[in-house]
Protein backbone atom coordinates (compact mmCIF):
# COMPACT_ATOMS: atom_id res chain seq x y z
CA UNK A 1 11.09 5.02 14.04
CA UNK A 2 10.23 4.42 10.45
CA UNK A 3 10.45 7.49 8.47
CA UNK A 4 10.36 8.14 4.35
CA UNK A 5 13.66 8.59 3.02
CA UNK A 6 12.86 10.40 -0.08
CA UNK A 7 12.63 13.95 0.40
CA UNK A 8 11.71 16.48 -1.22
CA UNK A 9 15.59 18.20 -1.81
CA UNK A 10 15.88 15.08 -4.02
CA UNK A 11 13.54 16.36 -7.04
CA UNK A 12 13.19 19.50 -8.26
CA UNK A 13 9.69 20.19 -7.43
CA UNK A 14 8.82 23.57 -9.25
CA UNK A 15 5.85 23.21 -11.43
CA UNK A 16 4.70 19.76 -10.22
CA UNK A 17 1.26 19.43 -9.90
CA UNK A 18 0.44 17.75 -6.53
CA UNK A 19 -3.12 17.42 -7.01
CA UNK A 20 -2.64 15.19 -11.03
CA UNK A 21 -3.85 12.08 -11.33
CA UNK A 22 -1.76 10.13 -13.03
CA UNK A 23 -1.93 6.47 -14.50
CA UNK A 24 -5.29 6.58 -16.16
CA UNK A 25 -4.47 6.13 -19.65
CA UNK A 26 -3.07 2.36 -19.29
CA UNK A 27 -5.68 -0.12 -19.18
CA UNK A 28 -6.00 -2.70 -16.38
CA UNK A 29 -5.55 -5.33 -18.71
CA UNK A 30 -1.86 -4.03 -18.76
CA UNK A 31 -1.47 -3.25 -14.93
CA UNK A 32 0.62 -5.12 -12.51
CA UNK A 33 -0.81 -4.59 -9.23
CA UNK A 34 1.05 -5.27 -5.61
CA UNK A 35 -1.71 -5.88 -2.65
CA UNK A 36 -0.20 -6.15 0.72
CA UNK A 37 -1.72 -8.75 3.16
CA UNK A 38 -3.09 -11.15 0.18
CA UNK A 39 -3.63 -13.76 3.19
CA UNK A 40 -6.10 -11.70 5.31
CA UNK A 41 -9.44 -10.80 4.25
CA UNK A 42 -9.17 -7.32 3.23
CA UNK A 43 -5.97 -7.63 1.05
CA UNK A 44 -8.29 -11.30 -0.33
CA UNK A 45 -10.85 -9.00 -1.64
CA UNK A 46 -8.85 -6.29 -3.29
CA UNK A 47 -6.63 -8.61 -5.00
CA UNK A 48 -9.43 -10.59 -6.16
CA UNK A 49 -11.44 -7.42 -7.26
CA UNK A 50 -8.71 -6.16 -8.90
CA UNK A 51 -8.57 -9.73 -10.88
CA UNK A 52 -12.28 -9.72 -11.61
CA UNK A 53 -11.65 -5.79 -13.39
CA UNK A 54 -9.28 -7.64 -15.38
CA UNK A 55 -5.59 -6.69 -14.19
CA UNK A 56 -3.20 -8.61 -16.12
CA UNK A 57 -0.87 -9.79 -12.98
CA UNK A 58 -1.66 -9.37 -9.22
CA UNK A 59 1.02 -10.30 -6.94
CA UNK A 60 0.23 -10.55 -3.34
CA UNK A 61 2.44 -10.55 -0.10
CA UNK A 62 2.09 -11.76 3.07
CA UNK A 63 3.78 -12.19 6.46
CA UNK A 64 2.78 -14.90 8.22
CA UNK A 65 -0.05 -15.80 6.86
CA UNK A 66 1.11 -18.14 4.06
CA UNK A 67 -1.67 -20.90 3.78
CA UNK A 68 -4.44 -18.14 3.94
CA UNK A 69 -2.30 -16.31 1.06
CA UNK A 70 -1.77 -19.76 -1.12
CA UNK A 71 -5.44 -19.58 -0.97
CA UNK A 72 -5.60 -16.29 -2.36
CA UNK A 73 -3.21 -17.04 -5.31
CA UNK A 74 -4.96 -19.66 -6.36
CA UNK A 75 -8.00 -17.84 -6.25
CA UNK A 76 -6.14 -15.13 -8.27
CA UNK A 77 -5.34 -17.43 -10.85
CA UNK A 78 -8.26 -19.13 -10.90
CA UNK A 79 -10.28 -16.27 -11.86
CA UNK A 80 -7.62 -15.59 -15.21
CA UNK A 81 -4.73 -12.84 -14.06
CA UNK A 82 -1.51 -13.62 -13.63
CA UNK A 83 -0.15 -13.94 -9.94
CA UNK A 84 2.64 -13.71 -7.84
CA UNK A 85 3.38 -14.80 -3.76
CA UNK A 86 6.15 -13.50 -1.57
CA UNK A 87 6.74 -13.05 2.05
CA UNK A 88 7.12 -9.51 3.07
CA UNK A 89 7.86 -7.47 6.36
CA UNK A 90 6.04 -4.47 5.88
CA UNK A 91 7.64 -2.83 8.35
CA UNK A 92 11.15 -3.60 7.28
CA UNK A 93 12.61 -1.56 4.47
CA UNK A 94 15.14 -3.97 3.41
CA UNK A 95 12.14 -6.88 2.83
CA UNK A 96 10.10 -4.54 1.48
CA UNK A 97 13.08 -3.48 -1.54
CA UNK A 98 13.40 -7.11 -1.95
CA UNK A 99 10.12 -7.83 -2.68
CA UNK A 100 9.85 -4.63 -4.87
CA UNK A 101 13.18 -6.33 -6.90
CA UNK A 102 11.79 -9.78 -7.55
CA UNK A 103 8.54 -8.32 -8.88
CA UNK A 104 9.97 -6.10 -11.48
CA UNK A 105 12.55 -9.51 -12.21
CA UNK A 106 9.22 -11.71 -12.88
CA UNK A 107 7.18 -9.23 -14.67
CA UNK A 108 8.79 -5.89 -15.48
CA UNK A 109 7.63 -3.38 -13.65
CA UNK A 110 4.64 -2.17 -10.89
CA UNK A 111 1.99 -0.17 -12.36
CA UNK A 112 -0.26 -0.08 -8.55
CA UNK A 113 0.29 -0.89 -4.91
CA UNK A 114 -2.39 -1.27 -2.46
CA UNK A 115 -1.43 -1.21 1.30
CA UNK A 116 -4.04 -3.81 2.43
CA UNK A 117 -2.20 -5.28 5.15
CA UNK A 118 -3.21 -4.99 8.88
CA UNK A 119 -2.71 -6.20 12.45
CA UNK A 120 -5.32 -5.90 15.44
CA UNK A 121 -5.00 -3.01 17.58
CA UNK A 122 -5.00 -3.79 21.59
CA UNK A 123 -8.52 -3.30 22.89
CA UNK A 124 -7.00 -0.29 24.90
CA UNK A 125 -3.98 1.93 23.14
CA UNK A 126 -4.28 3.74 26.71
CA UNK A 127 -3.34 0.54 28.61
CA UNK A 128 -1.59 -1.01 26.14
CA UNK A 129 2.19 -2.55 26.70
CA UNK A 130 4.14 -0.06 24.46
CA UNK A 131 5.14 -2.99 22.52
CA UNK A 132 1.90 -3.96 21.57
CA UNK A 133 0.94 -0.08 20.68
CA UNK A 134 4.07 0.36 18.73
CA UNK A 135 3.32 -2.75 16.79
CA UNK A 136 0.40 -1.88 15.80
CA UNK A 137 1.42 1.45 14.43
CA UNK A 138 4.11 0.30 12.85
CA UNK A 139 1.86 -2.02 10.76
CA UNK A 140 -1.34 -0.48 10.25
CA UNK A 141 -0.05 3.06 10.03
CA UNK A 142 3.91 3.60 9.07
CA UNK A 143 4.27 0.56 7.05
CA UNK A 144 2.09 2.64 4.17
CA UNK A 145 4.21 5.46 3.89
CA UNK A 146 7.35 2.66 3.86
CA UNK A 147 6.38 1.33 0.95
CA UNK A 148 5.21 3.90 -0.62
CA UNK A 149 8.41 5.51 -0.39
CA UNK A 150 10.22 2.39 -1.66
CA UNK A 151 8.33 1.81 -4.80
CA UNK A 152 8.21 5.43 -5.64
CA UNK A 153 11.76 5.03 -7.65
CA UNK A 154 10.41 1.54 -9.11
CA UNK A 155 7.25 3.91 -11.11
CA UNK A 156 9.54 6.82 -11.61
CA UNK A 157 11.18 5.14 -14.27
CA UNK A 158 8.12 3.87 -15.98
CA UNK A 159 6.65 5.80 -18.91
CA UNK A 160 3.44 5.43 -17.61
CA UNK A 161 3.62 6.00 -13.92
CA UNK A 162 2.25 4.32 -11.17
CA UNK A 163 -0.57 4.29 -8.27
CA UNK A 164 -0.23 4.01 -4.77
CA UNK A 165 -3.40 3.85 -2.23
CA UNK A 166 -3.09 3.30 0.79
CA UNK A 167 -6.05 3.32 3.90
CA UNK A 168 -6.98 5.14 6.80
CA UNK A 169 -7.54 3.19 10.17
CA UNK A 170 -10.76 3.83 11.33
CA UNK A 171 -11.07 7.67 13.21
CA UNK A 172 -11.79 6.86 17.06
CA UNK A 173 -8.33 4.75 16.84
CA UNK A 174 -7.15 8.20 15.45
CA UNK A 175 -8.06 9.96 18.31
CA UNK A 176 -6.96 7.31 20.36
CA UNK A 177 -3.47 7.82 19.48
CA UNK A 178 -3.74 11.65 19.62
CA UNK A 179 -4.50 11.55 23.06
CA UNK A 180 -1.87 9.64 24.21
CA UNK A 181 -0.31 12.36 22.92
CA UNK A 182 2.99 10.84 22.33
CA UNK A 183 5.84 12.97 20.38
CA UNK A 184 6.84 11.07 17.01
CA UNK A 185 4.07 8.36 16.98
CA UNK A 186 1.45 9.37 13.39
CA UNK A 187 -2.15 9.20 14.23
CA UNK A 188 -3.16 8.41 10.92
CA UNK A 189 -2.30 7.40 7.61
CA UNK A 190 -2.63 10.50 5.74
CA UNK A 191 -0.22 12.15 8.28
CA UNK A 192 2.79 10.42 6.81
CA UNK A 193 1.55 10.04 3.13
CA UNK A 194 0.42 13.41 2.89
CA UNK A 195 4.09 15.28 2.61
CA UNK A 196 5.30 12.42 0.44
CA UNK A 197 2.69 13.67 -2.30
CA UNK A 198 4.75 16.20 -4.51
CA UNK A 199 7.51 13.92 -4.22
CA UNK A 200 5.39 11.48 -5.78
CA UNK A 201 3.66 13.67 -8.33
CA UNK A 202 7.06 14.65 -9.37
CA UNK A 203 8.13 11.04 -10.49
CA UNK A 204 4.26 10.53 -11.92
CA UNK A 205 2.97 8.83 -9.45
CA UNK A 206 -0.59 9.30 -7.82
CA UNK A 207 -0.55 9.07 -4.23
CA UNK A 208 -4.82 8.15 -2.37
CA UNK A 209 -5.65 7.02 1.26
CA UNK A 210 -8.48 5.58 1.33
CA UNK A 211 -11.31 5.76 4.24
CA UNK A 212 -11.29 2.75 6.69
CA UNK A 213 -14.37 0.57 5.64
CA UNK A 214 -15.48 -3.64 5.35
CA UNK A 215 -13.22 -5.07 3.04
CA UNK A 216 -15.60 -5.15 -0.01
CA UNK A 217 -16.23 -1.69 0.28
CA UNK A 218 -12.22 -0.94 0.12
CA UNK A 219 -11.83 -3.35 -2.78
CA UNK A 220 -14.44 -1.59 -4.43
CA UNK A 221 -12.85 2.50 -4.19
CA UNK A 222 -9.87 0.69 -4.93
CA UNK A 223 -11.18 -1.28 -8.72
CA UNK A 224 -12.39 2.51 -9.39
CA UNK A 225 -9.01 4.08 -8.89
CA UNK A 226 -6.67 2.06 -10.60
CA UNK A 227 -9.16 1.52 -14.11
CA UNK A 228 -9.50 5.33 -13.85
């Protein structure tokens, strides 16, 4: 099971203020943003919003989806920012720190993430192999507090912070998994982001989930959060 391995014992959290936004005082023409899943079309349109509001560098991951993502970077780069393209396994820490590494290499630092990538759920979580069910949480719903809790220590150490948003899977899949009613397994996003957010607040950052929605309508919340 993939659990956060930042707790709270770490930092000392007296006088933190959980509920700050942080991040809004460095323009997006300075921000290097991170969008998971640049290949499929929700993680397209956020990176390509995020372009379009003028981001200075947008790097994009993908995992198996590489044409679809090529197609992205180009995109990216057609439309003026800065862009970078790596292969990540969101559900594997290691890949994930990797990724995180090279980034900061190439350009410095990582001012916002957006956890855009996603995998189909089976038509029936009930029915499902526990394979397939496990899979699907493990992508759609752990993988976002995983990185999250690997690029917290990247935007500790920046002066200005960082941004991480992550978003919800839609509610009757929520209450899909709660019925199953299966010890250890999160029903939603927020239920494994939530306790990482005075940890985050702590080192600066601002921790969102966003509600599940058509990708435009994600890219959209998401241009509004990170120019503040």
């Amino acid at each position: 099971m993939i659990t956060p391995n930042n707790g709270p014992q770490d930092v000392d959290l007296v006088n933190v203020n959980s509920d700050g936004f942080y991040h809004v005082s460095l323009p997006i023409a300075e921000k290097i943003c991170l969008v998971t899943g640049g290949g499929q079309p929700r993680g397209m349109a956020v990176a390509e919003a995020l372009t379009r509001a003028g981001a200075k560098t947008v790097a994009i991951t993908y995992s198996v989806d590489r044409e679809a993502a090529h197609e992205t970077y180009v995109s990216v780069q057609t439309l003026g920012a800065g862009c970078l393209l790596a292969r990540m396994d969101v559900t594997d820490r290691q890949s994930i720190r990797n990724v995180l590494l090279w980034i900061t290499d190439q350009v410095g630092k990582i001012d916002v993430l957006v956890n855009a990538e996603e995998t189909s759920w089976p038509e029936s979580l009930g029915s499902a192999p526990a394979d397939e069910r496990l899979q699907a949480v493990g992508v759609n719903i752990r993988a976002q507090a995983l990185t999250a809790d690997e690029v917290l220590p990247f935007m500790g150490v920046q002066k200005t912070g960082g941004l991480v948003i992550g978003i919800a899977v839609e509610d009757d899949v929520s209450a899909a998994i709660r019925s199953l009613g299966e010890p250890g397994t999160p029903a939603s996003v927020a239920a494994l982001i939530s306790p990482m957010t005075a940890l985050a607040a702590s080192r600066q950052v601002t921790l969102k989930v966003l509600p599940f929605g058509p990708p435009d309508r994600v890219a959209a919340a998401v241009v509004d959060l990170a120019t503040g």
